[in-house]
PDB file of N, CA and C in Angstrom:
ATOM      1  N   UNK A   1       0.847  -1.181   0.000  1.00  0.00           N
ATOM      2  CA  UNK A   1       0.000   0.000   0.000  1.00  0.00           C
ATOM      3  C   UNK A   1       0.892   1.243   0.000  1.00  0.00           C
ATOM      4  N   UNK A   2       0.552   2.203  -0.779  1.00  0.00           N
ATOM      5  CA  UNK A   2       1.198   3.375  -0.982  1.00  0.00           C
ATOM      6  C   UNK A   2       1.032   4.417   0.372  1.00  0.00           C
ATOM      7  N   UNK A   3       2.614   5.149   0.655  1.00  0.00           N
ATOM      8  CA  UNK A   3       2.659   6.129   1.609  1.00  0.00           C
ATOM      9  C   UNK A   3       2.779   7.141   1.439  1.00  0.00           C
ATOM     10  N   UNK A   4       2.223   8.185   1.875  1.00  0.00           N
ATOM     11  CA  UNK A   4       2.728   9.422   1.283  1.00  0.00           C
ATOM     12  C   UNK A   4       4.340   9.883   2.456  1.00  0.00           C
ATOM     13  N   UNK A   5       5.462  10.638   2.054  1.00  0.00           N
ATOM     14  CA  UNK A   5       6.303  10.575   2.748  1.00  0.00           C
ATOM     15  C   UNK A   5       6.359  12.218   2.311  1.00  0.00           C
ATOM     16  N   UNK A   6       7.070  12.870   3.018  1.00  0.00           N
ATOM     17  CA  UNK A   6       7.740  14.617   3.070  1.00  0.00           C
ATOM     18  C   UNK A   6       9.119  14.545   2.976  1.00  0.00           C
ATOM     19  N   UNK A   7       9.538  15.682   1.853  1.00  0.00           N
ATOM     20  CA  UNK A   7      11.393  15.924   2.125  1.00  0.00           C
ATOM     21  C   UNK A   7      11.360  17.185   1.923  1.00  0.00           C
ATOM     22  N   UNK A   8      12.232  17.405   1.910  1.00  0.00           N
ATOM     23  CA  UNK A   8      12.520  19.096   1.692  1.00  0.00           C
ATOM     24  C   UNK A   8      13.675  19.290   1.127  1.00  0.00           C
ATOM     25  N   UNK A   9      13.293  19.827  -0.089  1.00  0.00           N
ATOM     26  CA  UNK A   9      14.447  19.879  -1.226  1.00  0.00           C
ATOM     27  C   UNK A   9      15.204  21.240  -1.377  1.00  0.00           C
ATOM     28  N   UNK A  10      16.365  21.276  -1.708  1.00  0.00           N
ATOM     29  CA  UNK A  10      16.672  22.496  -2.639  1.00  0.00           C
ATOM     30  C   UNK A  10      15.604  23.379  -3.585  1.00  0.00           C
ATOM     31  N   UNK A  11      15.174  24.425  -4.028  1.00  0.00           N
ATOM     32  CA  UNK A  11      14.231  24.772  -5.238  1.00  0.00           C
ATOM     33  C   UNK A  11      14.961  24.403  -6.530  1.00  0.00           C
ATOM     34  N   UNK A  12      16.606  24.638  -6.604  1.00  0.00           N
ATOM     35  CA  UNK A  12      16.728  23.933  -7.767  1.00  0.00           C
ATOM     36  C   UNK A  12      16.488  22.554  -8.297  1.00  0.00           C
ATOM     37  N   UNK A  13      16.713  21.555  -7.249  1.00  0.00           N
ATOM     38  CA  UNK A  13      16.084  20.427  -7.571  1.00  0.00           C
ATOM     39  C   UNK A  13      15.046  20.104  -7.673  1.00  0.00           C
ATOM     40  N   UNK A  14      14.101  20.955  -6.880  1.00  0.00           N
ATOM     41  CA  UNK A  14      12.458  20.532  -7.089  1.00  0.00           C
ATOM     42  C   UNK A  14      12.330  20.854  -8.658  1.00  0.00           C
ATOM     43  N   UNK A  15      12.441  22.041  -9.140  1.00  0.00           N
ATOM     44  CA  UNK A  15      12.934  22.296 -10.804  1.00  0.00           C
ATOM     45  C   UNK A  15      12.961  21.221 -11.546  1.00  0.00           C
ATOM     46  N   UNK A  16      14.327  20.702 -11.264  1.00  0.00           N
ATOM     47  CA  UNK A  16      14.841  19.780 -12.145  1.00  0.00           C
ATOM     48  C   UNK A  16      13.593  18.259 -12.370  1.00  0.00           C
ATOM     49  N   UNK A  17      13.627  18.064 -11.101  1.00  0.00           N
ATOM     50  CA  UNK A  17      12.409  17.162 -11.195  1.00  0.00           C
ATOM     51  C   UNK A  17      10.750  17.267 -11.565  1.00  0.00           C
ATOM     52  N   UNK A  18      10.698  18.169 -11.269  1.00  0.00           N
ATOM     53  CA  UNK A  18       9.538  18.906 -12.347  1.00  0.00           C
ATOM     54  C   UNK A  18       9.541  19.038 -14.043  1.00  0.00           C
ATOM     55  N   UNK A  19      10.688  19.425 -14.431  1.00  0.00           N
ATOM     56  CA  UNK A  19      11.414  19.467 -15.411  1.00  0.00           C
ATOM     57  C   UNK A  19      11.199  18.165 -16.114  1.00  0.00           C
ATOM     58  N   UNK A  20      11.554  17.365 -15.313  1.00  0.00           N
ATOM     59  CA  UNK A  20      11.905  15.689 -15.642  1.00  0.00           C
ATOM     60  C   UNK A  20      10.635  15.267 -16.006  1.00  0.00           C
ATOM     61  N   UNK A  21      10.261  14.907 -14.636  1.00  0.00           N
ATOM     62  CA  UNK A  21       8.610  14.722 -15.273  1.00  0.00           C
ATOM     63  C   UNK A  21       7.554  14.829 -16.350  1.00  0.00           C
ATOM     64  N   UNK A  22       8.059  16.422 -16.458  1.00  0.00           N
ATOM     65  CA  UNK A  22       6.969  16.944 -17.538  1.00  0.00           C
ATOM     66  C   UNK A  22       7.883  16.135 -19.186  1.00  0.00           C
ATOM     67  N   UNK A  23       9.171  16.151 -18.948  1.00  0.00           N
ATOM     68  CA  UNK A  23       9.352  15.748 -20.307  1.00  0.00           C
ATOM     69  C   UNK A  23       9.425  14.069 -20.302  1.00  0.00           C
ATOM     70  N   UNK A  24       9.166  13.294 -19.228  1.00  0.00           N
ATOM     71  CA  UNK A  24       8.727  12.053 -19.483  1.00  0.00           C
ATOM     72  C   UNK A  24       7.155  11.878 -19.236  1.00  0.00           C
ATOM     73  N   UNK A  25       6.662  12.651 -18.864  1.00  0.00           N
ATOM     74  CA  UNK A  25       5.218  13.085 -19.349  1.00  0.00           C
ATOM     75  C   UNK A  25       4.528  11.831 -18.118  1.00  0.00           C
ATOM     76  N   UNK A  26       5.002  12.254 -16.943  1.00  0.00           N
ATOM     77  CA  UNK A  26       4.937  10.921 -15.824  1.00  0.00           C
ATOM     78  C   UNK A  26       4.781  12.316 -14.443  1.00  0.00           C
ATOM     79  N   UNK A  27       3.922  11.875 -13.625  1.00  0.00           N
ATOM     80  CA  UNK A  27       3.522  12.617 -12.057  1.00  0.00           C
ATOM     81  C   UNK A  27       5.211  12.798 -11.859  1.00  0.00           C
ATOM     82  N   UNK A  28       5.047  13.660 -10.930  1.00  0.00           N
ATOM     83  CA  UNK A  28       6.193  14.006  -9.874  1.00  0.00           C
ATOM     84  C   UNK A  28       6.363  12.958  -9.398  1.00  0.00           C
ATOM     85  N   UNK A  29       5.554  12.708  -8.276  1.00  0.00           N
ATOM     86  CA  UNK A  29       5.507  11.496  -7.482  1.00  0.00           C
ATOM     87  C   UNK A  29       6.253  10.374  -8.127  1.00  0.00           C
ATOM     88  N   UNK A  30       5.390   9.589  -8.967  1.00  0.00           N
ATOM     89  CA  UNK A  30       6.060   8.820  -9.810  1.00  0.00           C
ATOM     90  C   UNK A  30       7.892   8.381  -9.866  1.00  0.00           C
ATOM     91  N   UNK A  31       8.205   9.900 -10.392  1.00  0.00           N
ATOM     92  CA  UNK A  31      10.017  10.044 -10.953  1.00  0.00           C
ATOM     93  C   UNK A  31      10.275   9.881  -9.354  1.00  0.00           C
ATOM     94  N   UNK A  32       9.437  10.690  -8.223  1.00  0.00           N
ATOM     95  CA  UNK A  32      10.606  10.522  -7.173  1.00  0.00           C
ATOM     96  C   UNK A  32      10.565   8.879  -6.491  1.00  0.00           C
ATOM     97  N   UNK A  33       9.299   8.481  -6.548  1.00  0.00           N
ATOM     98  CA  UNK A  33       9.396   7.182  -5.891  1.00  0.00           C
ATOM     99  C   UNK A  33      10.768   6.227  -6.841  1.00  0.00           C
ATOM    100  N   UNK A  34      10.568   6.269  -8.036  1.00  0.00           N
ATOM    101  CA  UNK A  34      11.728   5.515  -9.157  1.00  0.00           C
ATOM    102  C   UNK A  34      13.019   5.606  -8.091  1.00  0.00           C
ATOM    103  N   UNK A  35      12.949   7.235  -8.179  1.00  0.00           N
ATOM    104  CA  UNK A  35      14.403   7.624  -8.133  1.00  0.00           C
ATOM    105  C   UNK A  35      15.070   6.995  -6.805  1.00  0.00           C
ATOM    106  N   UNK A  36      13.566   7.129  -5.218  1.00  0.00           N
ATOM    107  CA  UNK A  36      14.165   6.756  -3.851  1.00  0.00           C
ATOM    108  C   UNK A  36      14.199   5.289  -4.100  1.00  0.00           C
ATOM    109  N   UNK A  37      13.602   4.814  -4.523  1.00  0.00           N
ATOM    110  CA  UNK A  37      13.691   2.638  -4.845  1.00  0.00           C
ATOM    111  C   UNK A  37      15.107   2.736  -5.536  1.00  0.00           C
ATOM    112  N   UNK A  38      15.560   3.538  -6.866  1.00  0.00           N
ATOM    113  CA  UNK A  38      17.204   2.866  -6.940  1.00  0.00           C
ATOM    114  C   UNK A  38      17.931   3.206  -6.165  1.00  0.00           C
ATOM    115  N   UNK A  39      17.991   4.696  -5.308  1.00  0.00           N
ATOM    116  CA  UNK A  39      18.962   4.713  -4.796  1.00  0.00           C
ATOM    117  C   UNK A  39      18.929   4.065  -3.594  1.00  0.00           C
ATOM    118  N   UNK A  40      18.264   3.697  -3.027  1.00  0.00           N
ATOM    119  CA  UNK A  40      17.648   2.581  -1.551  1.00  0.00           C
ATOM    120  C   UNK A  40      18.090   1.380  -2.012  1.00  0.00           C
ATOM    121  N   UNK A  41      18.428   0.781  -3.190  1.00  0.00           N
ATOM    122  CA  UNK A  41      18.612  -0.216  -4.096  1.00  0.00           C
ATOM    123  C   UNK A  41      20.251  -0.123  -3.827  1.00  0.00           C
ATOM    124  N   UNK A  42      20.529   0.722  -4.171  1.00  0.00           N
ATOM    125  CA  UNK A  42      22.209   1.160  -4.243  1.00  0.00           C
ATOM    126  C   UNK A  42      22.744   1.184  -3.102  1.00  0.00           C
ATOM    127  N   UNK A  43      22.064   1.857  -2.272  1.00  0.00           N
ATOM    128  CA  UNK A  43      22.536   1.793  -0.854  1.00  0.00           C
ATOM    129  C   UNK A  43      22.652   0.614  -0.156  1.00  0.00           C
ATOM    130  N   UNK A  44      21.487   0.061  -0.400  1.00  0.00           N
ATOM    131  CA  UNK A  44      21.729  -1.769   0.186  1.00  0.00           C
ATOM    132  C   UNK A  44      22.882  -2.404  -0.168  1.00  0.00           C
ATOM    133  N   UNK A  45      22.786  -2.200  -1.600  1.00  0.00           N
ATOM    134  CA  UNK A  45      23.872  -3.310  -1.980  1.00  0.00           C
ATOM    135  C   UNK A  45      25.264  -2.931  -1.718  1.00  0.00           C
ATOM    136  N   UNK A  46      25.409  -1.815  -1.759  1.00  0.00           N
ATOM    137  CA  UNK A  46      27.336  -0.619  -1.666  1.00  0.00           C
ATOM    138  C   UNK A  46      27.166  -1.366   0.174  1.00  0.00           C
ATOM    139  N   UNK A  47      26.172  -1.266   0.946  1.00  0.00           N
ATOM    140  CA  UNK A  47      26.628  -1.832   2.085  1.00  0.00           C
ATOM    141  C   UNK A  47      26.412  -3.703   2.256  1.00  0.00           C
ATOM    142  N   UNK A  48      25.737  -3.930   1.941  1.00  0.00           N
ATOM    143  CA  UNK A  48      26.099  -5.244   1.629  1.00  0.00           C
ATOM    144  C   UNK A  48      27.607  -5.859   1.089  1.00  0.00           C
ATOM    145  N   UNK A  49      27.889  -5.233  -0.231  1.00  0.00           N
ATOM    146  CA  UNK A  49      29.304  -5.557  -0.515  1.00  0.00           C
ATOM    147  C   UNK A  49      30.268  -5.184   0.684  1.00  0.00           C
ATOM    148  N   UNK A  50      29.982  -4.027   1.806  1.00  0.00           N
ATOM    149  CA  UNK A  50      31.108  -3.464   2.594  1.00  0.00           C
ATOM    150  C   UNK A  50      31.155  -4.309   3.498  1.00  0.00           C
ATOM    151  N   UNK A  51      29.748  -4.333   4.326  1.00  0.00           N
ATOM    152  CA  UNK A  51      29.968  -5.813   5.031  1.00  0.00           C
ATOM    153  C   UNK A  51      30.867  -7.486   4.543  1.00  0.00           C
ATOM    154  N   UNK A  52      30.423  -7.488   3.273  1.00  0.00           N
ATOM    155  CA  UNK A  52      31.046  -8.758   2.768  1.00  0.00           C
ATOM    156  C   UNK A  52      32.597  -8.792   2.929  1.00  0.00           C
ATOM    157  N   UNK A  53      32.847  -7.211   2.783  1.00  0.00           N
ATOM    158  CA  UNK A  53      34.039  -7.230   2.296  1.00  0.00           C
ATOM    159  C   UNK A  53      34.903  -7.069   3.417  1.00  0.00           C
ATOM    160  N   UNK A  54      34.625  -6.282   4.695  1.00  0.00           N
ATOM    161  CA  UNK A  54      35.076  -6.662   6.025  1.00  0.00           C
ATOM    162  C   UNK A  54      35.069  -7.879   6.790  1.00  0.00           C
ATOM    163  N   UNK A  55      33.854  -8.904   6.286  1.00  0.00           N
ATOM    164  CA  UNK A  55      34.010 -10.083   6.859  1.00  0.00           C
ATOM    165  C   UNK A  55      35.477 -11.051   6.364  1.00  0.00           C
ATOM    166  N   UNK A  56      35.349 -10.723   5.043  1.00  0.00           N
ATOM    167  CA  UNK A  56      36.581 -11.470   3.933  1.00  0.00           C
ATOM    168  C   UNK A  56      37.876 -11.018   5.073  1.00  0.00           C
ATOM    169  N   UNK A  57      38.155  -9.966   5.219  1.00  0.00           N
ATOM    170  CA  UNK A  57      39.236  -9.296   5.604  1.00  0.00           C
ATOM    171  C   UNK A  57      39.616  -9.511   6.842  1.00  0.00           C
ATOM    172  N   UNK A  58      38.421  -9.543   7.529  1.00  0.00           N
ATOM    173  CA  UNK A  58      38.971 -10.407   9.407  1.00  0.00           C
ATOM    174  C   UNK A  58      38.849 -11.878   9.722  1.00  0.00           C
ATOM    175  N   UNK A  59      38.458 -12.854   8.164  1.00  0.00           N
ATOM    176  CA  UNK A  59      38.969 -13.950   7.872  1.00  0.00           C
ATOM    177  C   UNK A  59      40.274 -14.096   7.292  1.00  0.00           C
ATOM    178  N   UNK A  60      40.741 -13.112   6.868  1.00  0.00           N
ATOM    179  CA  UNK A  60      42.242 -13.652   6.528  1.00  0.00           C
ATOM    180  C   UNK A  60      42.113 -13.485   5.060  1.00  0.00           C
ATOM    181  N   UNK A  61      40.783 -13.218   4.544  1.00  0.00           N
ATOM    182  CA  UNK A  61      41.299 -13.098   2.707  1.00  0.00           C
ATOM    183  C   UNK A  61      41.744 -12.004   2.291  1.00  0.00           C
ATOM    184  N   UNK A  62      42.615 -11.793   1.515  1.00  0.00           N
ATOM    185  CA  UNK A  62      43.076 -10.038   0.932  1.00  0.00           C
ATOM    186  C   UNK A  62      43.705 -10.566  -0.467  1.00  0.00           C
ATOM    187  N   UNK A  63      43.629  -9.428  -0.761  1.00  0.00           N
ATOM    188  CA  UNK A  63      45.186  -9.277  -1.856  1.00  0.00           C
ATOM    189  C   UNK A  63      45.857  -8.540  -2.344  1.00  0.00           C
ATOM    190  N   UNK A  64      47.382  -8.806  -1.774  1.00  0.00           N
ATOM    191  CA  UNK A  64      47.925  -8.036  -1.524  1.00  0.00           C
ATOM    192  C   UNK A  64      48.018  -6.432  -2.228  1.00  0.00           C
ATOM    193  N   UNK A  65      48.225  -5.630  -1.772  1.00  0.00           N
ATOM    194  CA  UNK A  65      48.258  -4.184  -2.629  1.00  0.00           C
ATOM    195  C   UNK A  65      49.323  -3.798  -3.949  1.00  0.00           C
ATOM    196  N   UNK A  66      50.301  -5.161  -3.883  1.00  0.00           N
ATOM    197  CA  UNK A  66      51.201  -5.000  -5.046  1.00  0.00           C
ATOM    198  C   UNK A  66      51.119  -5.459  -6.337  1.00  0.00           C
ATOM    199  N   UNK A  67      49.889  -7.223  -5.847  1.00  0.00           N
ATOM    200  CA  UNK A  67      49.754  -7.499  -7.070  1.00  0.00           C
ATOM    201  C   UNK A  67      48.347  -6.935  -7.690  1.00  0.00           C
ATOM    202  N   UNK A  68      47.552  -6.108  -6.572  1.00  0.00           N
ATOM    203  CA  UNK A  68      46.445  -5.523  -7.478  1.00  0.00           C
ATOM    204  C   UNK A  68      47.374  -4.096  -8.405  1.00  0.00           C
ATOM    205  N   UNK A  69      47.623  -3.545  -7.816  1.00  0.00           N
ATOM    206  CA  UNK A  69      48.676  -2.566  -8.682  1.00  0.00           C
ATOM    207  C   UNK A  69      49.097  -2.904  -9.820  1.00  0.00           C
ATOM    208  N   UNK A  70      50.194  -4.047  -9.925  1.00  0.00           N
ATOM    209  CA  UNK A  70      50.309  -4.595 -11.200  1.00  0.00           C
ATOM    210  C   UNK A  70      49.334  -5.184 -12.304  1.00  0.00           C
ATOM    211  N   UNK A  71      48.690  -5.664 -11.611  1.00  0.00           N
ATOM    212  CA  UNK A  71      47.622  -5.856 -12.553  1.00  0.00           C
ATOM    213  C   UNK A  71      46.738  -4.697 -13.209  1.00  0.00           C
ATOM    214  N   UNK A  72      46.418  -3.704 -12.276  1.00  0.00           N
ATOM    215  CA  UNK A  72      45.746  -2.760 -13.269  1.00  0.00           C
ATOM    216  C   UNK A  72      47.179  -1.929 -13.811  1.00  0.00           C
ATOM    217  N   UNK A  73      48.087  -1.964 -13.400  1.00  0.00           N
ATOM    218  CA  UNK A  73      48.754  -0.985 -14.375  1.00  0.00           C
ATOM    219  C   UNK A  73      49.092  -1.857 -15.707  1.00  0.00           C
ATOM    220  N   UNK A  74      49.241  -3.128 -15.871  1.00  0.00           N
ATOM    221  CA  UNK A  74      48.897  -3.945 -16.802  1.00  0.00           C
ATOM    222  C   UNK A  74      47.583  -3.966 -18.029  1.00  0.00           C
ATOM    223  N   UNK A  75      46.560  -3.361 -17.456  1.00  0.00           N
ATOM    224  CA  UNK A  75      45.545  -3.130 -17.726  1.00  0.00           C
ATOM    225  C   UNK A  75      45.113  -2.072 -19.517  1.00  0.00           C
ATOM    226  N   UNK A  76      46.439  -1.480 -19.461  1.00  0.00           N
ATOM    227  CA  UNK A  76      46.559  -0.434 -20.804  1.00  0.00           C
ATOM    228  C   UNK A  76      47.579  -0.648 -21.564  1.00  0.00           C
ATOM    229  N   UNK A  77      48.056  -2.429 -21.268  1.00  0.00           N
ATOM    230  CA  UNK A  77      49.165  -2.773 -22.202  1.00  0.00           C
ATOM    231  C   UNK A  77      48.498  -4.021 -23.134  1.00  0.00           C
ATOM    232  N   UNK A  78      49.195  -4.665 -23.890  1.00  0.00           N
ATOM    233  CA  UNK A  78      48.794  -5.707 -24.874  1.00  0.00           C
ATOM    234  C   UNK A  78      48.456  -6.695 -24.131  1.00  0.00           C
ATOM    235  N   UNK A  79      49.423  -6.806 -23.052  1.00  0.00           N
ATOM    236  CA  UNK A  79      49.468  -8.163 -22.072  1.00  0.00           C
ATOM    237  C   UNK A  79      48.635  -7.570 -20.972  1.00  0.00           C
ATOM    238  N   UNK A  80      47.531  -7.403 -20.925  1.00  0.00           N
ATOM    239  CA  UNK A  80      46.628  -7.367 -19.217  1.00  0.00           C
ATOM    240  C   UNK A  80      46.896  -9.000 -18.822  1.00  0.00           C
ATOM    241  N   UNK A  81      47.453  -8.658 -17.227  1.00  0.00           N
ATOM    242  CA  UNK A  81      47.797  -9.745 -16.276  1.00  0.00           C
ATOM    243  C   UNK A  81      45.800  -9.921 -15.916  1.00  0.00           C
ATOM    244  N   UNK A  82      45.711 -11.268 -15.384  1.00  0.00           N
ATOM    245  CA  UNK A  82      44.765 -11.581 -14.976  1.00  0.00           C
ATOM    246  C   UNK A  82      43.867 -11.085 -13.377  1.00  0.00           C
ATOM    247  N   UNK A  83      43.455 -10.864 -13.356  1.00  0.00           N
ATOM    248  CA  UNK A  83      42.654 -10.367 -12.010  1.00  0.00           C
ATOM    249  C   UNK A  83      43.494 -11.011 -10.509  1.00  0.00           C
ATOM    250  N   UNK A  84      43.916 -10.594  -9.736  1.00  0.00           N
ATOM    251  CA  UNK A  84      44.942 -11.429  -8.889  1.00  0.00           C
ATOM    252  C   UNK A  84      44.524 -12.222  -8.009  1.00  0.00           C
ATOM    253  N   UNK A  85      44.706 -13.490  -7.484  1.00  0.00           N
ATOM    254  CA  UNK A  85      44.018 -14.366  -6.739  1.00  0.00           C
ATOM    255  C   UNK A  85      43.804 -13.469  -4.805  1.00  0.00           C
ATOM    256  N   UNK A  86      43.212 -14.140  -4.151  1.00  0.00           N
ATOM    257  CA  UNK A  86      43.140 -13.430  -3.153  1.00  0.00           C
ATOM    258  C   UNK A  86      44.234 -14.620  -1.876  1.00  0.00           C
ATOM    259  N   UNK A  87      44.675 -14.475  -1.085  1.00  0.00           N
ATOM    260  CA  UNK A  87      45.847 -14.492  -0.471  1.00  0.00           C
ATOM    261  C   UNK A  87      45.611 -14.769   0.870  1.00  0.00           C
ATOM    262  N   UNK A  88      45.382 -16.065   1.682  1.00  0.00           N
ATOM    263  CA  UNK A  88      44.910 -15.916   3.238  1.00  0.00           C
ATOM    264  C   UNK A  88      46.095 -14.880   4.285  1.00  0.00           C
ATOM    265  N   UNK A  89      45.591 -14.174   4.824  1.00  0.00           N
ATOM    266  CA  UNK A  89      47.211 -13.869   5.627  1.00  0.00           C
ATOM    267  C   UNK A  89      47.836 -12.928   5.089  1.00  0.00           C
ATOM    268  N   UNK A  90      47.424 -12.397   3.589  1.00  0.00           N
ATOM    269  CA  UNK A  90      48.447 -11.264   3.276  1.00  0.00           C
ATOM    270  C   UNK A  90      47.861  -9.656   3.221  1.00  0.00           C
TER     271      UNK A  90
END
């Protein structure tokens, strides 16, 4: 069931999203609900991965900072090295 919710914007952004709207020819409402579901979407997951990625790390997985380096500086030559394995302990 639908909620109605309050924010309080900048006036330039209320603009812009007004703006938006009218040229996708769609409610206000509409563009902003889109807009709070991806970025609520984004936010989950950027912390999901952070969690994941602190758990990895106080288990012992990493890798190391020299061979990710090499590898992307590898990255703009003929030979790109492969993605670097991850390392218990390092």
């Amino acid at each position: 069931m639908p909620r109605t919710m309050t924010a309080h914007v900048e006036d330039a952004l209320a603009e812009r999203v007004d703006e938006l709207a009218k040229r996708l020819d769609r409610p206000r409402g509409w563009l902003i609900s889109k807009a709070l579901e991806q970025f609520v979407e984004l936010e989950d997951t950027r912390d999901r991965l952070t969690r994941e990625g602190i758990a990895s790390l106080r288990a012992g997985k990493s890798v190391p900072h020299e061979d990710v380096r090499a590898w992307a500086e590898s990255l703009s030559t003929k030979k790109p090295l492969s993605f670097p394995k991850e390392k218990r302990g390092a």
